[in-house]
PDB file of N, CA and C in Angstrom:
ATOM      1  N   UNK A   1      74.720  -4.362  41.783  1.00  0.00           N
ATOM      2  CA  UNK A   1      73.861  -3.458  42.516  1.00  0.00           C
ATOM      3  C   UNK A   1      73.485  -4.088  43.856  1.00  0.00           C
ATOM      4  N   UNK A   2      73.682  -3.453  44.592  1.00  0.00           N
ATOM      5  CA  UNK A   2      72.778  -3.701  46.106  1.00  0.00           C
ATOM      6  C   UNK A   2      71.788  -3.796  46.517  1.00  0.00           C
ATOM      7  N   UNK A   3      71.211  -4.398  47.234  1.00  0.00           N
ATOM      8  CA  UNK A   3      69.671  -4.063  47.435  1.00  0.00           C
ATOM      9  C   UNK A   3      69.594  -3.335  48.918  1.00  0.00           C
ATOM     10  N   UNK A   4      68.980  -2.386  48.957  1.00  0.00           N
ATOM     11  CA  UNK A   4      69.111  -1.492  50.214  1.00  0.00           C
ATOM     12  C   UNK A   4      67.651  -1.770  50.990  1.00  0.00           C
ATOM     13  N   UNK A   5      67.289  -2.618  51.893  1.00  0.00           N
ATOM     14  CA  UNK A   5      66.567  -3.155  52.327  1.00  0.00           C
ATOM     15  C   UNK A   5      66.076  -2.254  53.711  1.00  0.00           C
ATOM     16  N   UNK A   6      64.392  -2.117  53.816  1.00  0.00           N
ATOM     17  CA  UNK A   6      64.091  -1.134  54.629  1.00  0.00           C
ATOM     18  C   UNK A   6      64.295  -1.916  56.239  1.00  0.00           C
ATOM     19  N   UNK A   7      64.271  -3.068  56.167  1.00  0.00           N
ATOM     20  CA  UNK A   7      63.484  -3.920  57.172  1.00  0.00           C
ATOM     21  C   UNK A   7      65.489  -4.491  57.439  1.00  0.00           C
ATOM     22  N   UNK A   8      66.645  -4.483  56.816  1.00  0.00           N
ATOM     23  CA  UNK A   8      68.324  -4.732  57.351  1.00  0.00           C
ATOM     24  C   UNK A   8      68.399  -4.267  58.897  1.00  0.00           C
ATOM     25  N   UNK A   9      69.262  -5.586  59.763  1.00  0.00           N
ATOM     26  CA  UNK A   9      68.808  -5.435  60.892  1.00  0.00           C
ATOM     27  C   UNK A   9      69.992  -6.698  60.972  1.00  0.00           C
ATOM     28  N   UNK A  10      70.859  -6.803  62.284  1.00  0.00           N
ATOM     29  CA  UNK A  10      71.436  -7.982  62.494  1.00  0.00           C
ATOM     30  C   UNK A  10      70.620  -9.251  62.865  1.00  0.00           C
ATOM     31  N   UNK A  11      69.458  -8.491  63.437  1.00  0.00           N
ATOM     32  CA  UNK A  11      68.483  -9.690  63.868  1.00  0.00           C
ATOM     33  C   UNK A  11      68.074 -10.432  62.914  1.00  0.00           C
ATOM     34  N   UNK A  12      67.142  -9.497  61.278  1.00  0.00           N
ATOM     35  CA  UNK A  12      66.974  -9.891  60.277  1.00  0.00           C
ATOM     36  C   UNK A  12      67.865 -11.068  59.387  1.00  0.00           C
ATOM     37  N   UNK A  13      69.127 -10.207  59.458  1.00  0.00           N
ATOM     38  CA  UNK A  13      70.187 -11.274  59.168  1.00  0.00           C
ATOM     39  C   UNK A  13      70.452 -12.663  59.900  1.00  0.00           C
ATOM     40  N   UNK A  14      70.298 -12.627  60.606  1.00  0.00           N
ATOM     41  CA  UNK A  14      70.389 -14.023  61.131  1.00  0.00           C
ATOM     42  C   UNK A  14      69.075 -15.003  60.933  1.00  0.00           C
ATOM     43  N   UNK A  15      68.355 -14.153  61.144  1.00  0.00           N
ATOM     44  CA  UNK A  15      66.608 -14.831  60.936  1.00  0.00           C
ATOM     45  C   UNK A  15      66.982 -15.476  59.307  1.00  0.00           C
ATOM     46  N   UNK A  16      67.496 -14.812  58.268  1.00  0.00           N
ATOM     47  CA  UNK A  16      67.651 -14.691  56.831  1.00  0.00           C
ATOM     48  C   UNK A  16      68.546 -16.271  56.921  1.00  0.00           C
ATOM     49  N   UNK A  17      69.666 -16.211  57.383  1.00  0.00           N
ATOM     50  CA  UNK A  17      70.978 -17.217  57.518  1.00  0.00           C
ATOM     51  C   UNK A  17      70.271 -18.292  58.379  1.00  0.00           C
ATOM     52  N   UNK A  18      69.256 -18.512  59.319  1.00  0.00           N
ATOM     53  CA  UNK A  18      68.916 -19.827  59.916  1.00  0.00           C
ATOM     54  C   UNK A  18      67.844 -20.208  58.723  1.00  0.00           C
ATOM     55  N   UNK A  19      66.564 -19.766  57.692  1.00  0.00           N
ATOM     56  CA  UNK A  19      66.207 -19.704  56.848  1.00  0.00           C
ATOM     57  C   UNK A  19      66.812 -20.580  55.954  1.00  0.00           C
ATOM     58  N   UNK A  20      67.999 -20.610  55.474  1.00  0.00           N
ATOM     59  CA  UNK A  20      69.126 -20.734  54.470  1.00  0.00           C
ATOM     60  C   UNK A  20      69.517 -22.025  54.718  1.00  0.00           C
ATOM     61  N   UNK A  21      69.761 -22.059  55.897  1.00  0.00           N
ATOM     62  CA  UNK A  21      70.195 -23.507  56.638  1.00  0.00           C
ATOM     63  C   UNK A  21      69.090 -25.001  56.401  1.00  0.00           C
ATOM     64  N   UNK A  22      67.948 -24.442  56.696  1.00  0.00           N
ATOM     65  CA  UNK A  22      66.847 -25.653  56.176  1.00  0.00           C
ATOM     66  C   UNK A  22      66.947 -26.120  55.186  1.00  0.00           C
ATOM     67  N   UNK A  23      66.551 -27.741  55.647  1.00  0.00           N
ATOM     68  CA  UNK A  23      67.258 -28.421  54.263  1.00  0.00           C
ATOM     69  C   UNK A  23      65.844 -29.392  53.567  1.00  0.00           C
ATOM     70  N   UNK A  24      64.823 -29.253  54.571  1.00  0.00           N
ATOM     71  CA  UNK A  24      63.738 -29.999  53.237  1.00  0.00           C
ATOM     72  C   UNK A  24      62.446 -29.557  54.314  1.00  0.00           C
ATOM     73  N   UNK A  25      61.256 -29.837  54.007  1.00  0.00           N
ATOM     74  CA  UNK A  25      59.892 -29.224  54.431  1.00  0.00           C
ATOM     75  C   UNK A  25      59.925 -29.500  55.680  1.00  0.00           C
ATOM     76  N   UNK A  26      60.281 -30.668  56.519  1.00  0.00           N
ATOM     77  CA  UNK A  26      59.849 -30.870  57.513  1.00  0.00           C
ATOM     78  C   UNK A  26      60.804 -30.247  58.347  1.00  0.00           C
ATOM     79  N   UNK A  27      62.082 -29.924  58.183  1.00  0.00           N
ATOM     80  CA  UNK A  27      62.590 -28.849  58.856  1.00  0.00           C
ATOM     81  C   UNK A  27      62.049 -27.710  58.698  1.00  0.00           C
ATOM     82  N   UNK A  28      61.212 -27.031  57.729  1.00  0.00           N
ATOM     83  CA  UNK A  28      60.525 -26.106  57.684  1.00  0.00           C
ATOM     84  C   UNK A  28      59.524 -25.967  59.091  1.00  0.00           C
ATOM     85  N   UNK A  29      58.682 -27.146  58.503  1.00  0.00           N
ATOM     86  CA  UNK A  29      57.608 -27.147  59.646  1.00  0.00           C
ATOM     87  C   UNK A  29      58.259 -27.102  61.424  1.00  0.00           C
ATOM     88  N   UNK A  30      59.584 -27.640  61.908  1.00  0.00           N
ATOM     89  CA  UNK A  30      59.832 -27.427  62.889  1.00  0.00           C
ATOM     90  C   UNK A  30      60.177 -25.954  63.092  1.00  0.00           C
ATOM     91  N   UNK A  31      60.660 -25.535  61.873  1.00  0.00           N
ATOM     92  CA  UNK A  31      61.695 -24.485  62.724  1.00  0.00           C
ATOM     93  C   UNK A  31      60.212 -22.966  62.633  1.00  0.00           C
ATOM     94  N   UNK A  32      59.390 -23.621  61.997  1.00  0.00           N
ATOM     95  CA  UNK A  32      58.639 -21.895  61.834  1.00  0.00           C
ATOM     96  C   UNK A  32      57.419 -22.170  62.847  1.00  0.00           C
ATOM     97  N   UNK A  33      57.541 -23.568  63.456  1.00  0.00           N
ATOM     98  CA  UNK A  33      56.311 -23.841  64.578  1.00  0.00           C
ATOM     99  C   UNK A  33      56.985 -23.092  65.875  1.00  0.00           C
ATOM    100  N   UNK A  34      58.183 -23.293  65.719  1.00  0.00           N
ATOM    101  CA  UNK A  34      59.342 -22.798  66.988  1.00  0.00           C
ATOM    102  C   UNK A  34      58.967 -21.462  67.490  1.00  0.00           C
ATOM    103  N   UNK A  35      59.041 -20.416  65.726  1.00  0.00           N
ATOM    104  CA  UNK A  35      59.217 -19.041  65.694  1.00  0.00           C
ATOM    105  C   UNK A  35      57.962 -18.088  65.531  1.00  0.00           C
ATOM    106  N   UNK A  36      56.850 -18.890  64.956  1.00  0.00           N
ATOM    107  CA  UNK A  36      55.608 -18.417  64.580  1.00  0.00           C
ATOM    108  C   UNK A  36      54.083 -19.202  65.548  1.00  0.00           C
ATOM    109  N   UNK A  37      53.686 -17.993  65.490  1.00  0.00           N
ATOM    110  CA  UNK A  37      52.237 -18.969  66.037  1.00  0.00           C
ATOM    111  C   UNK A  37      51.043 -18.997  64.603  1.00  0.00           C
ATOM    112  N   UNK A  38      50.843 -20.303  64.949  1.00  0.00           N
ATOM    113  CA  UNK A  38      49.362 -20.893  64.195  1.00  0.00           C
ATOM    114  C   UNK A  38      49.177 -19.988  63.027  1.00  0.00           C
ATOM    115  N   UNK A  39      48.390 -18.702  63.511  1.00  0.00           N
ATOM    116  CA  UNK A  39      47.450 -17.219  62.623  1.00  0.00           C
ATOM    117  C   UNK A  39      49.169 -17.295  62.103  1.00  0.00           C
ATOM    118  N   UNK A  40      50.128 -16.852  62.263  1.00  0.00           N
ATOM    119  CA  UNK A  40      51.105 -15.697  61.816  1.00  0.00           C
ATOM    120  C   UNK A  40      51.527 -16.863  60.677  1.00  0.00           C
ATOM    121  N   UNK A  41      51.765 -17.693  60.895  1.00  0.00           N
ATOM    122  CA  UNK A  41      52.046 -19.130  59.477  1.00  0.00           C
ATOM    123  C   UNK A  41      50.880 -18.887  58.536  1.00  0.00           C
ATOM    124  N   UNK A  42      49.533 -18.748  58.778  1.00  0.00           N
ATOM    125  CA  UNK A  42      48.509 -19.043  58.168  1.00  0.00           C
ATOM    126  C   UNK A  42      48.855 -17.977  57.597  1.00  0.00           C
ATOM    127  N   UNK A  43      49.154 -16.964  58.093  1.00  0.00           N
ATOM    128  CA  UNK A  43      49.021 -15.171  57.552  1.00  0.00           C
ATOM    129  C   UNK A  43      49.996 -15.257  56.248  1.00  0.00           C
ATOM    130  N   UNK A  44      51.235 -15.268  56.695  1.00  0.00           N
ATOM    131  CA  UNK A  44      52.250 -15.623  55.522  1.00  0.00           C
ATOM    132  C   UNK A  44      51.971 -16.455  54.783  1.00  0.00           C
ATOM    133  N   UNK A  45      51.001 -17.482  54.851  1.00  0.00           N
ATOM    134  CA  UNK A  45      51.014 -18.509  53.485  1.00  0.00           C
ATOM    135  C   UNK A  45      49.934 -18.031  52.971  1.00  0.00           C
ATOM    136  N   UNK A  46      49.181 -17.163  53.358  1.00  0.00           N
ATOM    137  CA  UNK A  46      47.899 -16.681  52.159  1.00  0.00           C
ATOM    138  C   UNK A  46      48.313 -15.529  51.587  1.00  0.00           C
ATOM    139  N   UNK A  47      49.287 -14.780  52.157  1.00  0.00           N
ATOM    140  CA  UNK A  47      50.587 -13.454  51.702  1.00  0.00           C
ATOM    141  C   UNK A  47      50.834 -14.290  50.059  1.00  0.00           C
ATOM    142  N   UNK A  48      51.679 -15.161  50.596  1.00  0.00           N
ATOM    143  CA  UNK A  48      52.339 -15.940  49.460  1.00  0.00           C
ATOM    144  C   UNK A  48      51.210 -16.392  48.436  1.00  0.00           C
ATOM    145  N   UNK A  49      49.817 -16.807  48.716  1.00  0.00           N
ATOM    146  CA  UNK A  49      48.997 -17.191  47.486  1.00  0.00           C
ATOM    147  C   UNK A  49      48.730 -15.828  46.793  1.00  0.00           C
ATOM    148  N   UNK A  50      49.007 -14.816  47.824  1.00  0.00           N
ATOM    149  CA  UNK A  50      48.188 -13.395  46.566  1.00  0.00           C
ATOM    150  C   UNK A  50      49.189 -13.199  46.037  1.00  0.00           C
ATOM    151  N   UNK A  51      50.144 -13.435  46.497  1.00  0.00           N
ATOM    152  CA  UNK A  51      51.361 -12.589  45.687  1.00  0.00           C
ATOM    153  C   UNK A  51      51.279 -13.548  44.480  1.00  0.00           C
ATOM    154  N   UNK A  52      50.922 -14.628  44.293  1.00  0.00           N
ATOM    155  CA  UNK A  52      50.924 -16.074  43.357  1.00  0.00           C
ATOM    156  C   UNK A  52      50.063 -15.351  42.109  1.00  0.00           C
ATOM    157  N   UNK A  53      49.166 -14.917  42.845  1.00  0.00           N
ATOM    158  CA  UNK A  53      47.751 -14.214  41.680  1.00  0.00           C
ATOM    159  C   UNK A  53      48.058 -13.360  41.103  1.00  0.00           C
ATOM    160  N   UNK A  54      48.459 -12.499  41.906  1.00  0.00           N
ATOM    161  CA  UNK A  54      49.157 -10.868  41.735  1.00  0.00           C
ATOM    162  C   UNK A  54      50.239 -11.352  39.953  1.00  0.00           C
ATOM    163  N   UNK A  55      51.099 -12.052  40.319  1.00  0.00           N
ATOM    164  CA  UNK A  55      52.012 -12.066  39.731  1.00  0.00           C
ATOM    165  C   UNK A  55      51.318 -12.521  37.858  1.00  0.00           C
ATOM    166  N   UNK A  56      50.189 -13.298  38.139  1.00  0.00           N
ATOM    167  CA  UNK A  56      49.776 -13.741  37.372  1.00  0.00           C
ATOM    168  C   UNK A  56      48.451 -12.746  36.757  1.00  0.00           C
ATOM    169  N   UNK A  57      48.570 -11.549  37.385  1.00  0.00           N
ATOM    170  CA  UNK A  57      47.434 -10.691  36.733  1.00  0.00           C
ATOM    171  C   UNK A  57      45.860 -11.008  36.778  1.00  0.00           C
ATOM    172  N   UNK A  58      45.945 -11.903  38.348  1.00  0.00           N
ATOM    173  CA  UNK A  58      44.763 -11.990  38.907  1.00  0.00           C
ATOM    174  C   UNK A  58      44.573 -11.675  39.845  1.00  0.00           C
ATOM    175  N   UNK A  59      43.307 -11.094  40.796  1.00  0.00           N
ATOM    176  CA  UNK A  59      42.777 -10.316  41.822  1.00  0.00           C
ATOM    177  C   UNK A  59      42.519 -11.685  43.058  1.00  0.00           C
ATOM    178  N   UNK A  60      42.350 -11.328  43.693  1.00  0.00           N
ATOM    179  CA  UNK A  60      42.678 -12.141  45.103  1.00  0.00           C
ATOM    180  C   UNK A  60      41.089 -11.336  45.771  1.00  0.00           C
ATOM    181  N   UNK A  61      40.310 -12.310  46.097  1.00  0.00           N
ATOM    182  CA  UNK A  61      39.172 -11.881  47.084  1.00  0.00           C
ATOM    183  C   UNK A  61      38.820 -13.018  48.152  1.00  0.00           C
TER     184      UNK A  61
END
């Protein structure tokens, strides 16, 4: 099965494939200081703790 993705985009794809390429945290930290500012990192990593709760059938406040 496919996944038919709302957000498929060549741009996406490549964003997806440089992603892929990182090979341990601290390439993380360069490459998303590059692409993201400060708030928009912070934003996505508290994304990622609710979804953490969520998954676990707890509420996020």
């Amino acid at each position: 099965m496919i996944y038919d993705s709302k957000i498929k985009s060549r741009d996406v794809d490549g964003l997806f494939e440089a992603i892929l390429l990182l090979e341990n945290v601290e390439e993380c930290y360069r490459f998303f200081e590059d692409i993201c500012t400060v708030k928009e990192l912070q934003a996505i990593a508290q994304r990622l703790e609710v979804v953490k709760l969520l998954v676990k059938n707890k509420t996020y406040h």
